[in-house]
N, C-alpha and C. Protein backbone atom coordinates (compact mmCIF):
# COMPACT_ATOMS: atom_id res chain seq x y z
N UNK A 1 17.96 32.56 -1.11
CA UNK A 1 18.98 32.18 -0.15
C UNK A 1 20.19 33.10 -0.22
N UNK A 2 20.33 33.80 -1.48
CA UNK A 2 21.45 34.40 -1.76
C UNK A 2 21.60 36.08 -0.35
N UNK A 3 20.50 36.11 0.09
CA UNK A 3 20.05 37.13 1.10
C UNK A 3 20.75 36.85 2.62
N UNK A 4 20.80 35.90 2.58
CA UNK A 4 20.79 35.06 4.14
C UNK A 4 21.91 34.43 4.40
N UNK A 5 22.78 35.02 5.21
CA UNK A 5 24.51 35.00 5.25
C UNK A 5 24.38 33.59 6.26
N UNK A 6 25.63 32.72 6.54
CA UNK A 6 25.79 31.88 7.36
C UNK A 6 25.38 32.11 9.19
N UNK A 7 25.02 33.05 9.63
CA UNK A 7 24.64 33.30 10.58
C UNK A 7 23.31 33.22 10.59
N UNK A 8 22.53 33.74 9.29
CA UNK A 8 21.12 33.55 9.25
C UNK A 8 21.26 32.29 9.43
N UNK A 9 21.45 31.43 8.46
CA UNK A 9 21.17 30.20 8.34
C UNK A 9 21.29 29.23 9.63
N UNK A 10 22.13 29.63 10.43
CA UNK A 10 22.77 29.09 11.76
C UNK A 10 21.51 29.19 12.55
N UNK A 11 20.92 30.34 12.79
CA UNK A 11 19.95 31.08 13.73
C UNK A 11 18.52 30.34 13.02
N UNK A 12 18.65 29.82 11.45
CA UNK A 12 17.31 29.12 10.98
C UNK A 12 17.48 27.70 11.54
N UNK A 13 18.61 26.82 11.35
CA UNK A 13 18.69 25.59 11.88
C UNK A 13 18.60 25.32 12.95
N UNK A 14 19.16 26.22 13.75
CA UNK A 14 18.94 26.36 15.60
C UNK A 14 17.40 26.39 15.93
N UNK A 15 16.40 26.76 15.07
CA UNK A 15 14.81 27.51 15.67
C UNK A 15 14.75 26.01 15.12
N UNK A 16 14.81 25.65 13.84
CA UNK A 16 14.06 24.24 13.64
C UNK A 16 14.37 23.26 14.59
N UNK A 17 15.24 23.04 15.40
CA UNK A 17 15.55 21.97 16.49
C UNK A 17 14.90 22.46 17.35
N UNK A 18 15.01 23.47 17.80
CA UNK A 18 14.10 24.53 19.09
C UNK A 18 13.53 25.56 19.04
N UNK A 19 12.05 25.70 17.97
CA UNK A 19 11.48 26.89 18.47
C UNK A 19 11.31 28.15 19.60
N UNK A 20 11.43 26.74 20.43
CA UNK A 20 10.93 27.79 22.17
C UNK A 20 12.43 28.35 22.52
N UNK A 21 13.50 27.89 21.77
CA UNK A 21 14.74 28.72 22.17
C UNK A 21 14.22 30.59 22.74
N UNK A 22 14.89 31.18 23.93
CA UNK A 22 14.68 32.07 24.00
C UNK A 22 15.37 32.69 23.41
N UNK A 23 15.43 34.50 22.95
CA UNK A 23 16.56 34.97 22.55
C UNK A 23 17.92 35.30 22.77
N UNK A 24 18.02 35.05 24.05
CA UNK A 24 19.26 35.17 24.51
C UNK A 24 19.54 33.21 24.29
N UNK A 25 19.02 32.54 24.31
CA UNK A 25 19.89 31.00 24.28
C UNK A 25 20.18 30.49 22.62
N UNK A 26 19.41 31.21 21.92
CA UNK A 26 19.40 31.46 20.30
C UNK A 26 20.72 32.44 20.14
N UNK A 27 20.98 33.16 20.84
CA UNK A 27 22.25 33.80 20.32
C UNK A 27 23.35 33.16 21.32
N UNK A 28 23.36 32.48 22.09
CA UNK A 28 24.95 31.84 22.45
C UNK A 28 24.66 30.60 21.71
N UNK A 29 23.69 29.87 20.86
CA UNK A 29 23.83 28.71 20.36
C UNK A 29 24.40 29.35 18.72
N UNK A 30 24.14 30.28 18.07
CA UNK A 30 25.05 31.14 17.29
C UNK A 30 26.41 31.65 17.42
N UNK A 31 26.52 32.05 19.03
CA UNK A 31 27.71 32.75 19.24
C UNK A 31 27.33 34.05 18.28
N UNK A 32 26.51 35.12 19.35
CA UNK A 32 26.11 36.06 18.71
C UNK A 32 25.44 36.77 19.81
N UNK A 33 25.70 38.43 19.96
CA UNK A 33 24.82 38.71 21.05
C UNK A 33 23.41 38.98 20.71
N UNK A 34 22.28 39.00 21.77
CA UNK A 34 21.25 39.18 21.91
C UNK A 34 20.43 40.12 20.61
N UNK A 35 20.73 41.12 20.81
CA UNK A 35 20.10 41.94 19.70
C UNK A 35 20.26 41.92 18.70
N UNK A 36 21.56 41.71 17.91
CA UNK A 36 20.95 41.52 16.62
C UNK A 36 21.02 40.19 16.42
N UNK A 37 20.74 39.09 16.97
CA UNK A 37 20.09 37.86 16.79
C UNK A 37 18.46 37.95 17.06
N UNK A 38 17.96 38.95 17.29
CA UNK A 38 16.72 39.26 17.51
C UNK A 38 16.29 39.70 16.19
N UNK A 39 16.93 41.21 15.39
CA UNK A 39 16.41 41.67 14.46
C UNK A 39 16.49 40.87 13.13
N UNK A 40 17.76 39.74 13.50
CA UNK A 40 17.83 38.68 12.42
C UNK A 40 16.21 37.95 12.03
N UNK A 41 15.91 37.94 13.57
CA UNK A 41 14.71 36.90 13.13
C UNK A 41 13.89 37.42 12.92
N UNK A 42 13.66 38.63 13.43
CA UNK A 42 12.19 39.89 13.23
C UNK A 42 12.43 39.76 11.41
N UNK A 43 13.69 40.39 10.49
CA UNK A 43 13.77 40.56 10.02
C UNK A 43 13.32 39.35 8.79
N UNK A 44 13.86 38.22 9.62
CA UNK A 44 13.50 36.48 8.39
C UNK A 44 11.90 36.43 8.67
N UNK A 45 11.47 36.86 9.77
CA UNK A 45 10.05 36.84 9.90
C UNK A 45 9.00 37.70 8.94
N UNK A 46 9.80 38.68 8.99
CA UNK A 46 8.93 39.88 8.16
C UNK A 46 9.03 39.81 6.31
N UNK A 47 10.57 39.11 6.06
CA UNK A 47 10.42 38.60 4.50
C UNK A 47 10.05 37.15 4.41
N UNK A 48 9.75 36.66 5.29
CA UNK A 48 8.72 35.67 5.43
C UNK A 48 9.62 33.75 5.15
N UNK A 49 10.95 34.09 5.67
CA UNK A 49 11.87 32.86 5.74
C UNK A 49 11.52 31.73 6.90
N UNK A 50 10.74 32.54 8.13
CA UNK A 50 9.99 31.62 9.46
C UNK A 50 8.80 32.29 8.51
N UNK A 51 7.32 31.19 8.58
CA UNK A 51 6.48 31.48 7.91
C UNK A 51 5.25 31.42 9.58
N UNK A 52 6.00 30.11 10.92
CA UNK A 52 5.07 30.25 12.03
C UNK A 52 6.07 29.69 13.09
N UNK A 53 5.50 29.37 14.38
CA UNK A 53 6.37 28.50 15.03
C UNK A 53 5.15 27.61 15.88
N UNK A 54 5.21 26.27 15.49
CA UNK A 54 4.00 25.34 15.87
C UNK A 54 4.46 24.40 16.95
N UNK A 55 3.76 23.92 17.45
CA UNK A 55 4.08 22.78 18.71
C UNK A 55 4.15 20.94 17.63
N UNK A 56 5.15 20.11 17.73
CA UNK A 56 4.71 18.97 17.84
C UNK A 56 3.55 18.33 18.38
N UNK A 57 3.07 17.38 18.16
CA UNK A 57 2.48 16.99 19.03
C UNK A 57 2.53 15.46 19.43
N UNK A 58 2.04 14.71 20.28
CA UNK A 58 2.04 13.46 20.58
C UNK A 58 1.45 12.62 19.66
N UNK A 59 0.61 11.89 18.52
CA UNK A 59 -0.86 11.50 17.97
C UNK A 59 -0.88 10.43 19.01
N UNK A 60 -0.06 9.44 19.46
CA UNK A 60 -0.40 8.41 20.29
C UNK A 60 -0.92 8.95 21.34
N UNK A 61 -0.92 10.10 21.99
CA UNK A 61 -1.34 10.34 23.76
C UNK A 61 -2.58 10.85 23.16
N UNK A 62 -2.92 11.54 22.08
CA UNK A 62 -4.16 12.17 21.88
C UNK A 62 -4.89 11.74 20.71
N UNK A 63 -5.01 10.14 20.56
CA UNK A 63 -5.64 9.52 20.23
C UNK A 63 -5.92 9.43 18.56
N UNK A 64 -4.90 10.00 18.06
CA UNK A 64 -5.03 10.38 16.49
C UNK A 64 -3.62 8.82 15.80
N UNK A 65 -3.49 8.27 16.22
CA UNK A 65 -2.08 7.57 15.58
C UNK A 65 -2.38 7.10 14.12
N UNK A 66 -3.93 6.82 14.00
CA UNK A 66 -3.79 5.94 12.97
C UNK A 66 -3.63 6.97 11.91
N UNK A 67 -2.41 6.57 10.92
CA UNK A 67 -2.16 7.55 9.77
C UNK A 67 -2.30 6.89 8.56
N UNK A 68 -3.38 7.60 7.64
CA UNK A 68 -3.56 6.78 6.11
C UNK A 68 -3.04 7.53 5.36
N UNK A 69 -2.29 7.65 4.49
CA UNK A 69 -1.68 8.07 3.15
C UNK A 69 -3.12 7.54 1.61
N UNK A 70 -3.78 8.44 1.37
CA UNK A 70 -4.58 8.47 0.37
C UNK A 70 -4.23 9.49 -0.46
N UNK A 71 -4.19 8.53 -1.65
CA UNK A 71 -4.04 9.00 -3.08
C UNK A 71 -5.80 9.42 -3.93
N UNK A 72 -5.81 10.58 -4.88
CA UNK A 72 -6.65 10.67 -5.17
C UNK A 72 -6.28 11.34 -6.52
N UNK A 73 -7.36 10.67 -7.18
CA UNK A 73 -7.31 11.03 -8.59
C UNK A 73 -8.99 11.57 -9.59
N UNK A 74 -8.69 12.87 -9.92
CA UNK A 74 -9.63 13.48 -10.15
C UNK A 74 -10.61 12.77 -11.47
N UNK A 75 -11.98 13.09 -10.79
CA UNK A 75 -12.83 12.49 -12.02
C UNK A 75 -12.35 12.93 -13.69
N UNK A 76 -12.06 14.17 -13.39
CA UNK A 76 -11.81 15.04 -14.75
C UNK A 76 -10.98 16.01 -14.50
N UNK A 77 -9.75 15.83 -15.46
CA UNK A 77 -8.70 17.11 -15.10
C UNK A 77 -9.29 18.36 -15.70
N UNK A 78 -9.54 19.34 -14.51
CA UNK A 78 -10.12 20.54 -14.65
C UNK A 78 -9.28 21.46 -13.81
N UNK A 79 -9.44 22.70 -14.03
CA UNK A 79 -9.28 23.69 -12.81
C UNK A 79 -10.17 23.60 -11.94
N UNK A 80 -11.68 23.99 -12.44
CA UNK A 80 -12.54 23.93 -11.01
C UNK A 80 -12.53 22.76 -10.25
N UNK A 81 -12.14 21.61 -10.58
CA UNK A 81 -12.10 20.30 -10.10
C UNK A 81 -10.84 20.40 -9.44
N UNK A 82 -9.80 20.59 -9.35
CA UNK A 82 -8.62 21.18 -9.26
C UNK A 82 -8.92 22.16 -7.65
N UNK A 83 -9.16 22.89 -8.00
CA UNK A 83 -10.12 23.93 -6.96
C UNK A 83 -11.10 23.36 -5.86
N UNK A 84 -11.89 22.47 -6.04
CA UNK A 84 -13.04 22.20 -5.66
C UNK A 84 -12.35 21.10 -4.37
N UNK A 85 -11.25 20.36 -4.75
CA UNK A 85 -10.55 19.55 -3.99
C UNK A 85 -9.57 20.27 -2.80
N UNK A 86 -9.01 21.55 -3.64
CA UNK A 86 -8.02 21.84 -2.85
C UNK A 86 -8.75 23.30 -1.63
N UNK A 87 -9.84 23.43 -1.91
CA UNK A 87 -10.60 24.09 -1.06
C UNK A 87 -11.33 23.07 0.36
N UNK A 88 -11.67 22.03 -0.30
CA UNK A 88 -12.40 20.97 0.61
C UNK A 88 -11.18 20.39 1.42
N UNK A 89 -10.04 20.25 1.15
CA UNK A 89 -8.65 19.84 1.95
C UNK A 89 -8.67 20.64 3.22
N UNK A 90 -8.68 22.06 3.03
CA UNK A 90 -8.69 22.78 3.79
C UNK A 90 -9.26 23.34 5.05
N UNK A 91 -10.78 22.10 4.82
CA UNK A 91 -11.76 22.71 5.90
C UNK A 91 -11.57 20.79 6.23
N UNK A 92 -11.11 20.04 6.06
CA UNK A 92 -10.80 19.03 6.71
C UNK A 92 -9.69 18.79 8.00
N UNK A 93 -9.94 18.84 9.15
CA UNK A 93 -9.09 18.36 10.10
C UNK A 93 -8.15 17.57 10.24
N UNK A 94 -8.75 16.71 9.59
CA UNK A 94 -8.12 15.16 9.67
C UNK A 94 -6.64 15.06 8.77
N UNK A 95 -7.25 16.18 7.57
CA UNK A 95 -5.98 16.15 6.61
C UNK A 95 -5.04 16.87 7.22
N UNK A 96 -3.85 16.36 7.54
CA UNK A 96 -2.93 17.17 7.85
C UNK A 96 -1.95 17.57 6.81
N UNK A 97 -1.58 16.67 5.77
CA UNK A 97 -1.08 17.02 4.60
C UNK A 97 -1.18 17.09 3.28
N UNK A 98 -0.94 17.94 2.39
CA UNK A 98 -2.09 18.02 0.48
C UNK A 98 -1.19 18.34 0.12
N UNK A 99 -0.84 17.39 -1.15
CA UNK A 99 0.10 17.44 -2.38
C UNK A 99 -0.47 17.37 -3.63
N UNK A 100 -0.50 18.52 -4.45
CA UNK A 100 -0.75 17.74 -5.65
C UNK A 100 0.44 17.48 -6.49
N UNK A 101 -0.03 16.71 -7.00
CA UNK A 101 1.44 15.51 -7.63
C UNK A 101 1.29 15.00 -8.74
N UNK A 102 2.33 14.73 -9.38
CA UNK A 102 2.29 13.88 -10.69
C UNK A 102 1.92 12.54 -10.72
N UNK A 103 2.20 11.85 -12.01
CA UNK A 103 1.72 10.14 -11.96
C UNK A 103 0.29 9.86 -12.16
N UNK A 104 -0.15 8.61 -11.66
CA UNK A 104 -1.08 8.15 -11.51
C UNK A 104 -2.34 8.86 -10.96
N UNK A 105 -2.12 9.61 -9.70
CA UNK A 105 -2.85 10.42 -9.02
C UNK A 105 -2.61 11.86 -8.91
N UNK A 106 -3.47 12.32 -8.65
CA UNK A 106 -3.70 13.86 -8.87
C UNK A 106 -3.05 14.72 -7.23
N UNK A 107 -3.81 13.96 -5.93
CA UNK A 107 -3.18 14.41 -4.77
C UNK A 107 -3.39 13.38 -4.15
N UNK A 108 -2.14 13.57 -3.18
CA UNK A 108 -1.53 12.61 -2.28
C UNK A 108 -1.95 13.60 -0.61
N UNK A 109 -2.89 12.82 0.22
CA UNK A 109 -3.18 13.25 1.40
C UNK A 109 -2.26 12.39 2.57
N UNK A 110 -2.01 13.27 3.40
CA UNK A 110 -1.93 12.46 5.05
C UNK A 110 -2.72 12.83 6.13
N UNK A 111 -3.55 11.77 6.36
CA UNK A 111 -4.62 12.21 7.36
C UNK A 111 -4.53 11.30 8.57
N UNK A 112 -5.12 12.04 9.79
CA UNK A 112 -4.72 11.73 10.91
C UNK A 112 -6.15 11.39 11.56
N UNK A 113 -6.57 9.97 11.91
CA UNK A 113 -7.87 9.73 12.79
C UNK A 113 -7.29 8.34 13.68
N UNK A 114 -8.46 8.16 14.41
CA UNK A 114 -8.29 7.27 15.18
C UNK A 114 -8.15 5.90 15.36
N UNK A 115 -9.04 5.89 14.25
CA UNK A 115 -9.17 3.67 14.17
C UNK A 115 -9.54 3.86 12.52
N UNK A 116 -9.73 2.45 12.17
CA UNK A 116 -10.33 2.23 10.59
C UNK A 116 -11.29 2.54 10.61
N UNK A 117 -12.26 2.08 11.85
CA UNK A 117 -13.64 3.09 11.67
C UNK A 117 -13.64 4.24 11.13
N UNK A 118 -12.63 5.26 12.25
CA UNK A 118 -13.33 6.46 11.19
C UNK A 118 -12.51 6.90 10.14
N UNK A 119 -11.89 6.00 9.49
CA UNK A 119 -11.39 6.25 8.57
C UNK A 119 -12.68 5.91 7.52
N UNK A 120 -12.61 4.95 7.92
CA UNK A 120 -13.41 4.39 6.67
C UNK A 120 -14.89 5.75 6.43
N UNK A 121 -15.16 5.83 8.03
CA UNK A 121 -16.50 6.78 8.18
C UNK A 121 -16.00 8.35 7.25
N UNK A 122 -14.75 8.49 7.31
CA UNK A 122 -14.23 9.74 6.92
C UNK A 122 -14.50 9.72 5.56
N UNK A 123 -13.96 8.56 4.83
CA UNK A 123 -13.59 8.16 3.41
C UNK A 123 -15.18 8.32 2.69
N UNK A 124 -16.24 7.66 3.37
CA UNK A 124 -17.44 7.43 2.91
C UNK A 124 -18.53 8.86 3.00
N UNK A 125 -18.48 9.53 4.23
CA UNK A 125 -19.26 10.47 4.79
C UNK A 125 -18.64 11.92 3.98
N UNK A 126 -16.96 11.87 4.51
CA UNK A 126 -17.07 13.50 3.39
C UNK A 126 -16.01 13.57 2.72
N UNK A 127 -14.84 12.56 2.23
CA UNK A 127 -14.76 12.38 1.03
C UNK A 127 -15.35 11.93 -0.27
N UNK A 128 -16.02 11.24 -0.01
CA UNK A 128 -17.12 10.50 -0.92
C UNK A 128 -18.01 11.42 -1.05
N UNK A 129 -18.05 12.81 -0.48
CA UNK A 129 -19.04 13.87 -1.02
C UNK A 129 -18.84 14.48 -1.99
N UNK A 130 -17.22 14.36 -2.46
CA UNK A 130 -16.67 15.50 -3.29
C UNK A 130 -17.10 14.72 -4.90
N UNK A 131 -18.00 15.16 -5.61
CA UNK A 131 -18.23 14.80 -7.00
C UNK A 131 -17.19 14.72 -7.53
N UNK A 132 -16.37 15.74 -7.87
CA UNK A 132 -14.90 16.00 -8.37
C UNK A 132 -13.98 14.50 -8.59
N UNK A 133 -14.08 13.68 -7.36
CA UNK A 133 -12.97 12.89 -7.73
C UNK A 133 -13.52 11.61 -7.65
N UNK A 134 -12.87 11.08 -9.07
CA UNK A 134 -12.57 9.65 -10.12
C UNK A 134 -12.28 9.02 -9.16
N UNK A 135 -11.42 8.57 -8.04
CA UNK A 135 -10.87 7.16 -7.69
C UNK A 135 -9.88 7.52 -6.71
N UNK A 136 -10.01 6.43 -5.83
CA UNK A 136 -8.99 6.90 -4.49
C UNK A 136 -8.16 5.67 -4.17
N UNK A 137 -6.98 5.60 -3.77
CA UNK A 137 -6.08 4.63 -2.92
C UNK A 137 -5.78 4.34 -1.59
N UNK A 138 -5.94 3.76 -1.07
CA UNK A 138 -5.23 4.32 0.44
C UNK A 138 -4.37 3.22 1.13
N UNK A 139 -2.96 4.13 1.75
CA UNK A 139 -2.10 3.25 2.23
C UNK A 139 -2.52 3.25 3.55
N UNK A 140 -1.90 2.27 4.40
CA UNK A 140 -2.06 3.03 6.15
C UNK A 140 -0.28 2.60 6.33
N UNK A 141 -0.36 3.58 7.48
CA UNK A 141 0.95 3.62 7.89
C UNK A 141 1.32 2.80 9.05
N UNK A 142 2.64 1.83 8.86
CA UNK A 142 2.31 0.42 9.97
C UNK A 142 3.32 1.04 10.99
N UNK A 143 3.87 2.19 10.84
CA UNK A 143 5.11 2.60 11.74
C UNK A 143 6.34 3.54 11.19
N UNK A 144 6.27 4.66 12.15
CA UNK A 144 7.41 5.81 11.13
C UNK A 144 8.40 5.48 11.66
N UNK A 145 9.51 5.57 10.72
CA UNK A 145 10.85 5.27 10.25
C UNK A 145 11.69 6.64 10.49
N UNK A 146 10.87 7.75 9.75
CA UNK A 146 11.33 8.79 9.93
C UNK A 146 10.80 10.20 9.96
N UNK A 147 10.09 10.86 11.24
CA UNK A 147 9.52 12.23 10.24
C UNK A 147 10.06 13.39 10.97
N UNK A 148 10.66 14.30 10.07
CA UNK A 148 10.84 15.50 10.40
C UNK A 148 10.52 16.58 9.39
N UNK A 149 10.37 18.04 10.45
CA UNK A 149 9.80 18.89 9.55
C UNK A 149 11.36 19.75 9.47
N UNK A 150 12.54 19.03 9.28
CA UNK A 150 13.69 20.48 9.21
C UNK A 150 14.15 20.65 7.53
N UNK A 151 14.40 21.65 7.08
CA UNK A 151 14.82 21.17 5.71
C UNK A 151 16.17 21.33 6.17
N UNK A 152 16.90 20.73 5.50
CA UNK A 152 18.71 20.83 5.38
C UNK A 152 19.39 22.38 5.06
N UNK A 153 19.25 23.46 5.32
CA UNK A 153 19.75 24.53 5.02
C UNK A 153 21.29 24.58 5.19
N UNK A 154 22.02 23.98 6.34
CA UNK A 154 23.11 24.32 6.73
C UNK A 154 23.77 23.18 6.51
N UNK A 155 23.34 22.30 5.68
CA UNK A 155 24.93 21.11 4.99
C UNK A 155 25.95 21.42 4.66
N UNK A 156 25.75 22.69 3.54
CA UNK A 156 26.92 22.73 2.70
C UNK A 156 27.31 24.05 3.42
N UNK A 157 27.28 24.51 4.53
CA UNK A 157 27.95 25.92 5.09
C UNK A 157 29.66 25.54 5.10
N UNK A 158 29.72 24.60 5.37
CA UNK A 158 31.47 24.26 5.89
C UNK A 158 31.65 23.56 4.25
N UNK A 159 31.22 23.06 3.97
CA UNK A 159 31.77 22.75 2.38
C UNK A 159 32.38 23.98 1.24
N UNK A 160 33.01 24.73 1.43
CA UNK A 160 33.24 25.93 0.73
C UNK A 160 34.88 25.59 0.45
């Protein structure tokens, strides 16, 4: 962070509210002209501070709402077991999010399907394939409270 002056940071908090900002509406929401509010971002792009820029999406209009929070805990703490999980995460759809974590459980998933059916069909058919893992939990989610993807970069800019 020590790289990235208060203008970066301005021009990072501005994209997280509005990706599709164009470059000219990204630099009057800075108060900054056009070009080098451009090479700012070429530049956060290329040391890799924007890593993509993705669409939201609806899950209720496109049929994904039901969200389970499953915990999983490995048969045997291993690396390849370790591995074997966090490779199989990856070619799963459904998972939209993989933590591995402390505590009780090894990783904490958020996956996105349609009904309990296919949850359950998910849970049984190709989680239940993975040898690797000891024991699973699963929450479902009755209603979000809160989700965003911004981190807080620009709190403490005026606190100085």
């Amino acid at each position: 962070m020590e790289r990235l002056d208060e203008t970066d940071l301005m021009i990072l908090d501005a994209l997280q509210e509005d990706s599709s900002l164009t470059n000219r509406q990204l630099a009057q929401k800075v108060h900054r002209s056009p070009t080098p509010v451009f090479e700012r971002v070429k530049k956060m792009k290329d040391e890799g501070y924007i890593k993509k820029y993705v669409a939201i999406l609806d899950v209720d209009k496109l049929n994904c709402a039901f969200m389970a929070i499953c915990n999983i805990k490995m048969k045997q703490h291993s690396y390849e077991n370790a591995q074997k999980i966090m490779q199989a995460v990856q070619e799963m759809d459904e998972i939209a999010e993989c933590y591995n974590i402390t505590g009780d459980y090894d990783f904490q998933l958020k996956i996105y399907v349609s009904s309990m059916k296919e949850y359950q069909e998910f849970i049984l058919r190709i989680l239940g394939q993975l040898d690797c893992i000891g024991g699973l939990s699963s929450s479902f989610v009755m209603g979000v409270v809160k989700q965003s993807y911004k981190i807080p970069i620009t709190r403490n800019l005026h606190k100085k």
